[in-house]
Protein backbone atom coordinates (compact mmCIF):
# COMPACT_ATOMS: atom_id res chain seq x y z
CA UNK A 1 83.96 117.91 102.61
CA UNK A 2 82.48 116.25 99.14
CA UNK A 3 84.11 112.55 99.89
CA UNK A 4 84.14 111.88 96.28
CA UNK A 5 85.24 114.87 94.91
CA UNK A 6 88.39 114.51 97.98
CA UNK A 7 88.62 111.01 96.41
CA UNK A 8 88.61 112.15 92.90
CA UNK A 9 91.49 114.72 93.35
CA UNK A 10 93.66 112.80 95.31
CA UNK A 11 93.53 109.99 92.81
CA UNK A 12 93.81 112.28 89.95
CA UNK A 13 97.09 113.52 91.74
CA UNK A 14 98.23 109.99 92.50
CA UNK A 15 98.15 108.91 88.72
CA UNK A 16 99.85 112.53 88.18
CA UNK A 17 102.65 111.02 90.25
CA UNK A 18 102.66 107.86 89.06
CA UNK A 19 103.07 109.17 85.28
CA UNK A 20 105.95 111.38 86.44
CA UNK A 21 107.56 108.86 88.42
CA UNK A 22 107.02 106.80 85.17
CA UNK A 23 109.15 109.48 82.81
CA UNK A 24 111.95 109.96 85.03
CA UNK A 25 112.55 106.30 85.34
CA UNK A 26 112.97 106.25 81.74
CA UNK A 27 115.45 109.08 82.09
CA UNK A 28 117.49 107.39 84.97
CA UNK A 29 116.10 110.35 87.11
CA UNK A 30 116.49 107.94 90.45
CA UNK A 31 115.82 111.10 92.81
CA UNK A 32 112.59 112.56 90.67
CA UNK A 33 111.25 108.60 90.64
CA UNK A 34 111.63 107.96 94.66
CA UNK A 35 109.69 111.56 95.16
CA UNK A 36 107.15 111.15 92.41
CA UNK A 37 106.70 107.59 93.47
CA UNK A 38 106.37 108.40 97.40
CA UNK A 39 103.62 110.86 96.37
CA UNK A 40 102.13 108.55 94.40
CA UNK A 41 101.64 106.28 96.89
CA UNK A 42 100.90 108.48 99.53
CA UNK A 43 97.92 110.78 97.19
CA UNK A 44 96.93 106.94 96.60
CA UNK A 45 96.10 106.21 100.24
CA UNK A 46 94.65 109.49 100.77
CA UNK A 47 91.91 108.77 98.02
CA UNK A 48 90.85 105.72 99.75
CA UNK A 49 90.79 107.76 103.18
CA UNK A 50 88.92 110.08 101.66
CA UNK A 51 85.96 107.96 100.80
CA UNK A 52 85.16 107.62 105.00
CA UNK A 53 87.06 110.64 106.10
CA UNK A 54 89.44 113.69 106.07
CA UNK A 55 92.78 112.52 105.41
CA UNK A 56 95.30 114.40 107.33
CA UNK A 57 97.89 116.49 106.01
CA UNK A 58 100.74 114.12 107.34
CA UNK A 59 102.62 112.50 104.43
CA UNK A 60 102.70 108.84 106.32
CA UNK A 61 98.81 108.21 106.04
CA UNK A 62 99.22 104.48 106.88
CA UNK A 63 97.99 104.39 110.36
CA UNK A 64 94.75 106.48 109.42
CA UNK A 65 94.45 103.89 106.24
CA UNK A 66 94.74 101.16 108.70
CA UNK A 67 91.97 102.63 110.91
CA UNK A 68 89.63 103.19 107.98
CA UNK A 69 90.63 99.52 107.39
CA UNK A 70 89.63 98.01 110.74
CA UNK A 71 87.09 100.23 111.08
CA UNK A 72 85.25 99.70 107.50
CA UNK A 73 86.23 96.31 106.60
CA UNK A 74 83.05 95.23 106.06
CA UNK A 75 81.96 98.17 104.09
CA UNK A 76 85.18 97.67 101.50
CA UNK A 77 84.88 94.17 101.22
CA UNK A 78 81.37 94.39 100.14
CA UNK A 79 81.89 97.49 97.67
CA UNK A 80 85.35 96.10 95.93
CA UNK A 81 85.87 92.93 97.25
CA UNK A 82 88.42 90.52 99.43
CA UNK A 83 91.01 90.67 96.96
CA UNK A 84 90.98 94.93 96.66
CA UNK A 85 90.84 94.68 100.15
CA UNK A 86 94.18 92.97 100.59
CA UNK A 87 95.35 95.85 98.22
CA UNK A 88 94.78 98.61 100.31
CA UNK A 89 96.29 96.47 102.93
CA UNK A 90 99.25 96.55 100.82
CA UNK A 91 98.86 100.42 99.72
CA UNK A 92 99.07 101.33 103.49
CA UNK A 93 102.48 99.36 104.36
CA UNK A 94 104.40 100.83 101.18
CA UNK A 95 102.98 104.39 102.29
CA UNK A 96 104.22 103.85 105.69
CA UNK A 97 107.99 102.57 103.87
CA UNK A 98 108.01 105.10 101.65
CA UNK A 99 107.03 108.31 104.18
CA UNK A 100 110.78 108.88 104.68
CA UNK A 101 111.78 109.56 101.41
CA UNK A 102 109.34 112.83 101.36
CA UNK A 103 111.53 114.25 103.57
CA UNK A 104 114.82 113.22 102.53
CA UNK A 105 113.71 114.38 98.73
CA UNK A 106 113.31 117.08 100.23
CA UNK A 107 115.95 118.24 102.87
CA UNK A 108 118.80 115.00 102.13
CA UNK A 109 119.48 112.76 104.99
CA UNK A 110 120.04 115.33 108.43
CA UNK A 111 121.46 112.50 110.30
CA UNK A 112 125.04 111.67 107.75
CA UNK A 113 124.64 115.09 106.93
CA UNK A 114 123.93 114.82 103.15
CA UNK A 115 121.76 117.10 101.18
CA UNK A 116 119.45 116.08 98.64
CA UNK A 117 120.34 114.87 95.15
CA UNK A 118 124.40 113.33 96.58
């Protein structure tokens, strides 16, 4: 795997996301903005994953971001710095929250029994 090309594309993808996410918020699209927004997020951590490792195909990649964290922390702080640092710290807690909502965008909520988009 070319790290920065993996980086690249899943970053790419995350602003893709983001812009979506973006456009349906202006069109009180609340479903298309919680699924663009949870890939956002999610392409988001990958990217930064993907600059040590292969990211895995789940779509909660917070406890592999945290591992890259504890694991590189030296590395990031000295490439982007304390404050980015706290960032990704950030980045992997609302990918972890926002995991969920892939799969209730997707299927609805299998628990009460309600499909998506109610």
């Amino acid at each position: 795997m070319n790290s920065e090309e993996e980086a690249k594309y899943r970053l790419s993808l995350g602003e893709g996301y983001l812009k979506r996410a973006e456009e349906a918020a202006k069109h009180k699209d609340h479903l298309a903005v919680i699924s663009n927004s949870q890939q956002a997020v999610e392409n988001s951590a990958k990217a930064v994953i993907s600059c040590f490792r292969i990211p895995s195909w789940s779509h909660d990649p917070s406890s592999e971001l945290s591992e890259v964290i504890e694991d590189k922390r030296d590395k990031i702080e000295e490439k982007i710095g304390a404050n980015t640092f706290r960032d990704i710290n950030t980045l992997a807690l609302y990918s972890h929250n926002l995991a969920p909502e892939h799969g209730r965008m997707s299927y609805g909520d299998p628990i009460l029994r309600i499909p998506r988009g109610t």
